[in-house]
N, C-alpha and C. Protein backbone atom coordinates (compact mmCIF):
# COMPACT_ATOMS: atom_id res chain seq x y z
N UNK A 1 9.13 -155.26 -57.91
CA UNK A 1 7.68 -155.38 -57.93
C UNK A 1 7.20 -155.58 -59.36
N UNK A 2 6.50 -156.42 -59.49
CA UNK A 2 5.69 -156.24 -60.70
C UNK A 2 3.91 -155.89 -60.35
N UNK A 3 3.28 -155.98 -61.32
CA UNK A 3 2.01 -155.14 -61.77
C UNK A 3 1.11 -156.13 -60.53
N UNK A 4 1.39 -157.59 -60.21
CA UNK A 4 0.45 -157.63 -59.35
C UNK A 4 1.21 -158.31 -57.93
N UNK A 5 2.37 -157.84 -57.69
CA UNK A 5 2.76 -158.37 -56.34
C UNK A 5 4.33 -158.35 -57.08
N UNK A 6 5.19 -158.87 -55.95
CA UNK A 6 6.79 -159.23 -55.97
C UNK A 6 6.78 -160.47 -56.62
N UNK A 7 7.89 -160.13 -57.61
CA UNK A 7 8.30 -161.34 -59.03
C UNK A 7 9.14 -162.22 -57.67
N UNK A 8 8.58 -163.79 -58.03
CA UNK A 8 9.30 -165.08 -57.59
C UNK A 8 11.26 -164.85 -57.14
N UNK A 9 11.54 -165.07 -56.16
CA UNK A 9 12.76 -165.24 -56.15
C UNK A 9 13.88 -165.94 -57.25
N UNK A 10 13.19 -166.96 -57.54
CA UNK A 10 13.43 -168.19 -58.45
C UNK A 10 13.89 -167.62 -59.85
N UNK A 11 13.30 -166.54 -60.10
CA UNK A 11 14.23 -166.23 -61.34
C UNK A 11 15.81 -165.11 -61.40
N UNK A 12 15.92 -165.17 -59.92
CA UNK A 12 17.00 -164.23 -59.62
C UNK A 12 17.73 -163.12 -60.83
N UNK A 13 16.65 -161.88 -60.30
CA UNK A 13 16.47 -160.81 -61.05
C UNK A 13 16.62 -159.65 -59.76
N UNK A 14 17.60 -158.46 -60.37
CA UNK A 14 17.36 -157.54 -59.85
C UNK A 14 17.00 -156.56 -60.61
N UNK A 15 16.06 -155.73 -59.81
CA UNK A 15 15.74 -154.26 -60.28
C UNK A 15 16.85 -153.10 -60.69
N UNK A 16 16.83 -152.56 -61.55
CA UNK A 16 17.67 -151.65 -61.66
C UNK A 16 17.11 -150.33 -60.99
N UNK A 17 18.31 -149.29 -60.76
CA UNK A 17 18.57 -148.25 -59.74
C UNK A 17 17.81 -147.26 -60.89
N UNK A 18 17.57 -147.12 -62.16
CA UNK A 18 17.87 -145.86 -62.97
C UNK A 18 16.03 -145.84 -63.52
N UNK A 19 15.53 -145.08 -63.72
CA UNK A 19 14.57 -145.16 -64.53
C UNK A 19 14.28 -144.54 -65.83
N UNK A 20 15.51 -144.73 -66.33
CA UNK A 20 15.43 -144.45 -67.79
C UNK A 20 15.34 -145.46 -68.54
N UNK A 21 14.22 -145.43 -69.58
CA UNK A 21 13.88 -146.25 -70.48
C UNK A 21 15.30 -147.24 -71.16
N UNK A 22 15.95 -146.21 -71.64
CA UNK A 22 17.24 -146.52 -72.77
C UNK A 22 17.86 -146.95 -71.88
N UNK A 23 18.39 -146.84 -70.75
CA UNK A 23 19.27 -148.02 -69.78
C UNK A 23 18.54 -148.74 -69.83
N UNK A 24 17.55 -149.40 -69.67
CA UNK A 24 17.10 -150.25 -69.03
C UNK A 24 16.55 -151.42 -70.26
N UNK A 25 16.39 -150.71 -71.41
CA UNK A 25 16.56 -151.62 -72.71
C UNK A 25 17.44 -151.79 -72.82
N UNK A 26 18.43 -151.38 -73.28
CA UNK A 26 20.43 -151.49 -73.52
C UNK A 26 20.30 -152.57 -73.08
N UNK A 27 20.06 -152.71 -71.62
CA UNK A 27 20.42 -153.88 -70.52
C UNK A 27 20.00 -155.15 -70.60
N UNK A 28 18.76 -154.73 -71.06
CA UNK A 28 17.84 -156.23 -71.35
C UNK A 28 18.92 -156.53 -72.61
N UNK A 29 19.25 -156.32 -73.58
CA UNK A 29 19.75 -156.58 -75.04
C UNK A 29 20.97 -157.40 -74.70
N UNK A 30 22.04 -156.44 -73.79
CA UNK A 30 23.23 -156.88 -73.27
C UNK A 30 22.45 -157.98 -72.43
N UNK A 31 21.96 -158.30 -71.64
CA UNK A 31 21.73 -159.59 -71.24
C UNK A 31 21.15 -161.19 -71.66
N UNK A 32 20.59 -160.45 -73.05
CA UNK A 32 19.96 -161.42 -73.66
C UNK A 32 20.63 -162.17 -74.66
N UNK A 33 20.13 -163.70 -74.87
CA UNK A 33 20.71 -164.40 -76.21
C UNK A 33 19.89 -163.28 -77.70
N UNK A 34 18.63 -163.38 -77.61
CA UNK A 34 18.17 -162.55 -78.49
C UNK A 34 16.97 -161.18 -77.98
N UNK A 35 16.60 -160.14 -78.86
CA UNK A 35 15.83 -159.32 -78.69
C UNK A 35 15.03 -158.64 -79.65
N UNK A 36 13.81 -158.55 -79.39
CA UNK A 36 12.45 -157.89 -80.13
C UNK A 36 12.20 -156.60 -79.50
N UNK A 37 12.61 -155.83 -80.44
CA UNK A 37 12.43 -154.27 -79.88
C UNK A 37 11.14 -153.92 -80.77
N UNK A 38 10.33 -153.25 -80.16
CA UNK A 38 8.88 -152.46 -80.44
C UNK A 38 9.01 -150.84 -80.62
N UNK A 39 9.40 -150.14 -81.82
CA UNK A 39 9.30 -148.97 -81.97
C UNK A 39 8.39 -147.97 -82.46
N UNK A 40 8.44 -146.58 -82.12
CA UNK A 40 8.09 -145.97 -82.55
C UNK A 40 8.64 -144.61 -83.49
N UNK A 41 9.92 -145.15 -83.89
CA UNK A 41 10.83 -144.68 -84.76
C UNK A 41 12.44 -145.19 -84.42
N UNK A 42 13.07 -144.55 -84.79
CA UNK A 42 14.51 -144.63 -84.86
C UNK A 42 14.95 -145.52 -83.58
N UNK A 43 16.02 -146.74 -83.66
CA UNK A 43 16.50 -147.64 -82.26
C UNK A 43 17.55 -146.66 -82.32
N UNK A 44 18.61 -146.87 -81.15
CA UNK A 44 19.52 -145.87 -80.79
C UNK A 44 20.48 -146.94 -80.01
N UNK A 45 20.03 -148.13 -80.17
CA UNK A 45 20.94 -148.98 -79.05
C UNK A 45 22.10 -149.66 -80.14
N UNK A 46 23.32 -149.70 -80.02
CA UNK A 46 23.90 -150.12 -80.79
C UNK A 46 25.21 -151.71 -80.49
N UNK A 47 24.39 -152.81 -79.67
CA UNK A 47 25.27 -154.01 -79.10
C UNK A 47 25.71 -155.20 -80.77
N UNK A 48 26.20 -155.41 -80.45
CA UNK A 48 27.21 -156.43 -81.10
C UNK A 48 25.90 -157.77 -80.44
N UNK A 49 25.03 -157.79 -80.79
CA UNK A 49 24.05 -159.00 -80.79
C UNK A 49 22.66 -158.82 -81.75
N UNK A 50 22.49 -160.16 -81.27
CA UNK A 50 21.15 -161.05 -82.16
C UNK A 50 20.20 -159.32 -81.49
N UNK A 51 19.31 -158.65 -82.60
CA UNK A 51 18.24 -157.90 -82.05
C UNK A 51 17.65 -157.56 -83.37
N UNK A 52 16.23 -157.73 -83.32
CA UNK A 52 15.27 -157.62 -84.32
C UNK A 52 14.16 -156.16 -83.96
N UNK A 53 14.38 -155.58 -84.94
CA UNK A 53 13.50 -153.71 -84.25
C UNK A 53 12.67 -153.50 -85.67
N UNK A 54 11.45 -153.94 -84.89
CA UNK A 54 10.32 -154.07 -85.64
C UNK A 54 9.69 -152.15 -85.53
N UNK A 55 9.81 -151.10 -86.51
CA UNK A 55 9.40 -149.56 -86.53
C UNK A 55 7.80 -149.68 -86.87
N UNK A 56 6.93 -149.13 -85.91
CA UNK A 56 5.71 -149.08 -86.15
C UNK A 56 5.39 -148.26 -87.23
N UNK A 57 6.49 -147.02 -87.42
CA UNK A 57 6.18 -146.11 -87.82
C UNK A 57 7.06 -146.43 -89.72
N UNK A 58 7.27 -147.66 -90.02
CA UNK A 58 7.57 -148.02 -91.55
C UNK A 58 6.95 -148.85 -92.02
């Protein structure tokens, strides 16, 4: 589900089982060519890829 109805088939996406934040970023990162992380201190994710972690708080 998203915020206003069920996301398109067409981009064949599944939901994940867990609702923890940090799985569920990890995942996006591991799935992505690149990533823009939005913090509010310290990242904690540590993949072997392209990821840019912009700290609100520096």
């Amino acid at each position: 589900m998203i915020g206003d109805g069920v996301l398109s088939e067409k981009y064949h996406l599944e939901e994940m089982t867990t609702n923890s934040y940090q799985k569920r970023t990890e995942k996006n990162v591991v799935d992505s060519d690149d990533t823009v992380i939005y913090t509010h201190g310290k990242l904690t994710i540590e993949q072997n890829k392209p990821v840019l972690h912009l700290d609100a708080h520096s």
